[in-house]
N, C-alpha and C. Protein backbone atom coordinates (compact mmCIF):
# COMPACT_ATOMS: atom_id res chain seq x y z
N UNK A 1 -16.26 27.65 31.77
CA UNK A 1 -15.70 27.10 30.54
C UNK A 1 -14.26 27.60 30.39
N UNK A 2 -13.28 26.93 30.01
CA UNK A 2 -12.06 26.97 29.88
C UNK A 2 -11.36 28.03 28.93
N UNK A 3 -10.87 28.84 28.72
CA UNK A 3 -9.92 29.77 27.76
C UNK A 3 -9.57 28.98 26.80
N UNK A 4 -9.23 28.12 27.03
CA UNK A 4 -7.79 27.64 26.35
C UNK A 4 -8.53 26.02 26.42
N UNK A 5 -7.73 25.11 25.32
CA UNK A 5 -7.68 23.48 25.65
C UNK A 5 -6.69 23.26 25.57
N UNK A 6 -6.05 23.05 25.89
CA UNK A 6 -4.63 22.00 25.85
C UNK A 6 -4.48 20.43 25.68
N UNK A 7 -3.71 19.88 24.38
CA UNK A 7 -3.73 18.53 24.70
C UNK A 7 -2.38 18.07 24.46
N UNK A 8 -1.89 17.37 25.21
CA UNK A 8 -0.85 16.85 25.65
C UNK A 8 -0.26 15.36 24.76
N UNK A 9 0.42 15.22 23.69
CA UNK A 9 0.76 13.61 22.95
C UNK A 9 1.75 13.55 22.85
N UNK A 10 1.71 12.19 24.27
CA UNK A 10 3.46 11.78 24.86
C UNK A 10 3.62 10.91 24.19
N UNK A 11 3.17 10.53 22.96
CA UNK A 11 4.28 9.47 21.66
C UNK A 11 5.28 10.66 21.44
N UNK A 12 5.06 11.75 20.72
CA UNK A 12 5.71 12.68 20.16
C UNK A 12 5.01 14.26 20.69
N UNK A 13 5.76 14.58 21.70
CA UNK A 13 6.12 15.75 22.44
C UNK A 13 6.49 16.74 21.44
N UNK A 14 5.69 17.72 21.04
CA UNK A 14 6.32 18.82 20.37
C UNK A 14 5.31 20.09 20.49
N UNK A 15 5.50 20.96 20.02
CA UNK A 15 4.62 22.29 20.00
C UNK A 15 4.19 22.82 18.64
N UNK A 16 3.47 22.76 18.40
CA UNK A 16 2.98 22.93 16.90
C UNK A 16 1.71 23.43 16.43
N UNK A 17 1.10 23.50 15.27
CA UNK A 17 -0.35 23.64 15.00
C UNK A 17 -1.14 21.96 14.87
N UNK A 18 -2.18 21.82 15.49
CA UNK A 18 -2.47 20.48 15.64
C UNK A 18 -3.06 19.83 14.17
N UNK A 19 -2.49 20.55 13.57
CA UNK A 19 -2.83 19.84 11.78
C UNK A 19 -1.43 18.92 11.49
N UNK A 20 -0.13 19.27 12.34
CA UNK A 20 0.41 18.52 12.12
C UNK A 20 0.25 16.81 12.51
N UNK A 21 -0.60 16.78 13.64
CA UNK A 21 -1.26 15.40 14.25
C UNK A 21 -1.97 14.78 12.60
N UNK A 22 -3.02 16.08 12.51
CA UNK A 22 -4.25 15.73 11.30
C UNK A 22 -3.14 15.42 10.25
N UNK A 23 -2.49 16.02 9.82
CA UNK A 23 -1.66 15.20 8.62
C UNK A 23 -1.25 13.46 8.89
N UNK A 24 -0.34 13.39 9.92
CA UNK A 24 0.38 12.26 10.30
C UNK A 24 -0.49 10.94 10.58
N UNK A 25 -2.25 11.19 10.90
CA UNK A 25 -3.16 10.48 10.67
C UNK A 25 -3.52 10.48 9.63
N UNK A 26 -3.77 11.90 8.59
CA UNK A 26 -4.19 11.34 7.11
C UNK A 26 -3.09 10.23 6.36
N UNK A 27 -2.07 11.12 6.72
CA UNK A 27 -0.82 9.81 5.92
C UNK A 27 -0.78 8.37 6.15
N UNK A 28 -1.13 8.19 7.51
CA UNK A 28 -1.21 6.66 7.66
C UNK A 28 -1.97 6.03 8.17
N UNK A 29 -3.52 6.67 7.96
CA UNK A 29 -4.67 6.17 7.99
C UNK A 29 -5.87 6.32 7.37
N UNK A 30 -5.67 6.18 6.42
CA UNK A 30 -6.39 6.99 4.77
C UNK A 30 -5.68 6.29 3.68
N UNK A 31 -6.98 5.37 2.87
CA UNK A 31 -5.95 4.60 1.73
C UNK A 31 -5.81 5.71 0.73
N UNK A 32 -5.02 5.52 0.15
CA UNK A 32 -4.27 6.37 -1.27
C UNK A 32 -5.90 7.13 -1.88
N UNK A 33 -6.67 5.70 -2.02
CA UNK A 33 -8.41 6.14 -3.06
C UNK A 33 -8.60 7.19 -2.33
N UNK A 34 -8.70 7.07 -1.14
CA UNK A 34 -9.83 8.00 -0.26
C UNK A 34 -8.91 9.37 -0.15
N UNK A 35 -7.61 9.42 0.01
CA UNK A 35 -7.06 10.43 0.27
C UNK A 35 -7.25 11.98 -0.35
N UNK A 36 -7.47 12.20 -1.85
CA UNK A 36 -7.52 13.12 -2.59
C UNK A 36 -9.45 13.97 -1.75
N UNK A 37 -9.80 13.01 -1.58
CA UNK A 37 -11.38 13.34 -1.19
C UNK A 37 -11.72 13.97 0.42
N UNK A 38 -10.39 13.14 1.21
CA UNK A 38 -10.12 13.47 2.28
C UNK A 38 -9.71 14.76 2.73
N UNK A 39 -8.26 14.79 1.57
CA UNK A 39 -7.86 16.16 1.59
C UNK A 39 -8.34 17.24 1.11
N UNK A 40 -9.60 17.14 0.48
CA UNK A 40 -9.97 18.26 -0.50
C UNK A 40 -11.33 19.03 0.69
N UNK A 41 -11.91 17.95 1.19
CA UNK A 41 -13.18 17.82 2.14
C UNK A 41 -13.29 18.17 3.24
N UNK A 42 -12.02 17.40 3.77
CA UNK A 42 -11.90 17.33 5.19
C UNK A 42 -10.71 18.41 5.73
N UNK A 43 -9.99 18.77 5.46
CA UNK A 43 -9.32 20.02 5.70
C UNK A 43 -10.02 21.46 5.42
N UNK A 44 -10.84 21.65 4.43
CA UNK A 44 -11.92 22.68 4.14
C UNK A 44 -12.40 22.89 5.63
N UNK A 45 -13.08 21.12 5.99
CA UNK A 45 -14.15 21.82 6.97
C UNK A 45 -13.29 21.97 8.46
N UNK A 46 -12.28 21.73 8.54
CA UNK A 46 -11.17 21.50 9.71
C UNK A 46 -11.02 22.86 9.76
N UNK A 47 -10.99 23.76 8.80
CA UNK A 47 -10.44 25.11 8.69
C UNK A 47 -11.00 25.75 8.83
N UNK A 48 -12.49 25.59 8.47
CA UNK A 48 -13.70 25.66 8.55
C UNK A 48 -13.87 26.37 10.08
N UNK A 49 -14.47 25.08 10.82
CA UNK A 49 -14.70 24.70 12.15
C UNK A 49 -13.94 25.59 13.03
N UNK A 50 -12.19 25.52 12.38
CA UNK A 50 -11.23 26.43 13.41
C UNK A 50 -12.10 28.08 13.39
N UNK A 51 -12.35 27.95 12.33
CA UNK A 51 -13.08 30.06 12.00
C UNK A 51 -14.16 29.89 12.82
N UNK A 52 -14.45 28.76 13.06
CA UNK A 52 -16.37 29.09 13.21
C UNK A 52 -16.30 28.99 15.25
N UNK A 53 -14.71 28.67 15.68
CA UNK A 53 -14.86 28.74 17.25
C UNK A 53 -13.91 29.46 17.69
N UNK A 54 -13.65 30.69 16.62
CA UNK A 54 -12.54 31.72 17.05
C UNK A 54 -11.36 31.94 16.74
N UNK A 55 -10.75 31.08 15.93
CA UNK A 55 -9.18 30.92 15.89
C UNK A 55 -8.69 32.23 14.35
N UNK A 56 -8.47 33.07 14.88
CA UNK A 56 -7.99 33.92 13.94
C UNK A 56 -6.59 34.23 12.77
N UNK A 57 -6.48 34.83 12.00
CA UNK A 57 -4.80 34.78 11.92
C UNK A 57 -4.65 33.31 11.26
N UNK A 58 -5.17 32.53 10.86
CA UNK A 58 -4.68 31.15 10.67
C UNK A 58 -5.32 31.02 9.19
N UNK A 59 -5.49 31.19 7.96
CA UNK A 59 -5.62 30.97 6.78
C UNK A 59 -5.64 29.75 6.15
N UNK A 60 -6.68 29.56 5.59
CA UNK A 60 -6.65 28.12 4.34
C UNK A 60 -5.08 27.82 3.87
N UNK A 61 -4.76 28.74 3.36
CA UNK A 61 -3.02 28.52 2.66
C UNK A 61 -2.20 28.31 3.73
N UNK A 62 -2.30 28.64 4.58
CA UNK A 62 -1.09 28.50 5.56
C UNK A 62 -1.56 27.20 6.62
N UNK A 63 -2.86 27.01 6.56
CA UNK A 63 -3.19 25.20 6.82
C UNK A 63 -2.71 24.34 5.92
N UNK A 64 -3.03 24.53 5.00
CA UNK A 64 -2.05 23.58 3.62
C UNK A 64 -0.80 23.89 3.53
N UNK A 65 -0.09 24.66 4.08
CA UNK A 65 1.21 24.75 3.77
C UNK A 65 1.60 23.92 5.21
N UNK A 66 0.93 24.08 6.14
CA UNK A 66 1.17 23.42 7.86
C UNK A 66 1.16 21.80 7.54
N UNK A 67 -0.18 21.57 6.61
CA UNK A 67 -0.50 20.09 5.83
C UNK A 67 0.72 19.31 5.86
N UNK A 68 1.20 20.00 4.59
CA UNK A 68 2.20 19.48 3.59
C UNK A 68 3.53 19.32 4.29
N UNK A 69 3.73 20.33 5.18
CA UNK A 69 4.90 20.50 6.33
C UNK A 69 4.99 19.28 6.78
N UNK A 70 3.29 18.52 7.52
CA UNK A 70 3.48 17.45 8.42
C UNK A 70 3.77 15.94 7.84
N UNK A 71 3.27 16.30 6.79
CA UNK A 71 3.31 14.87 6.04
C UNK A 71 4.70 14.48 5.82
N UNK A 72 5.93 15.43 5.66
CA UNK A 72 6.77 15.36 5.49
C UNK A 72 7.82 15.15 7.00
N UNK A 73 7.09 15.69 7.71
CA UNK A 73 7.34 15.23 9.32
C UNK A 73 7.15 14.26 9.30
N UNK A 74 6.37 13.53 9.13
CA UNK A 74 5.49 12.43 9.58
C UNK A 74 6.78 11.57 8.69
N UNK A 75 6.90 11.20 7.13
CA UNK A 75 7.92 11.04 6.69
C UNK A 75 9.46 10.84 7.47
N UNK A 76 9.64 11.88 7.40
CA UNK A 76 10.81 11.89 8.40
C UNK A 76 10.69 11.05 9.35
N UNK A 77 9.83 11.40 10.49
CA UNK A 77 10.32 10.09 12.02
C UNK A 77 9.72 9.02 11.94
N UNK A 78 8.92 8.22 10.53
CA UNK A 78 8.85 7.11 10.40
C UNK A 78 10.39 6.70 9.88
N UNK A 79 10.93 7.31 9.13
CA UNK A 79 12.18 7.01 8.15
C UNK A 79 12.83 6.62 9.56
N UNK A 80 13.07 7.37 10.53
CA UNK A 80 14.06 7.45 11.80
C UNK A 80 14.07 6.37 12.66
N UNK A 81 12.67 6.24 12.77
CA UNK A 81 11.68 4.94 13.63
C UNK A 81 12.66 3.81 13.19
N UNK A 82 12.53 3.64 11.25
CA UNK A 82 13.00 2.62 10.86
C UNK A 82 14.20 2.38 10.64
N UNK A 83 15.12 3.00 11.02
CA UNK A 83 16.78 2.98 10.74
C UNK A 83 17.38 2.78 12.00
């Protein structure tokens, strides 16, 4: 069994915590209704899951602060996409 996973997304090449992916899919694949339920639910157990297969050092607050980071990424290189 492997150490490590690595995954590789050649749309957008970057190095990051992979909540920034999970944001940039909640933002634009999640209607507005569902979103508040999404975010309240589904990041819990995302954060969850990360504790429950080892990932240390990484905090509820500082996933929501990673959240909020991406959405605003995500923001950004659609804005860029479109100009």
């Amino acid at each position: 069994e492997p150490d490590a996973v690595w995954i590789i997304d050649w749309q957008i090449t970057s190095i990051g915590p992979a909540i920034l992916d999970v944001s940039f899919l909640m933002c634009f694949g999640v209607s507005q209704s569902d979103l508040p339920f999404v975010r309240n639910e589904y990041l819990l157990e995302y954060h969850n899951s990360l504790v429950r297969h080892g990932v240390t050092n990484y905090g509820y607050e500082k996933l929501l602060s990673d959240y909020r980071y991406g959405l605003l990424d995500g923001l950004a290189r659609l804005t860029a996409f479109l100009s």
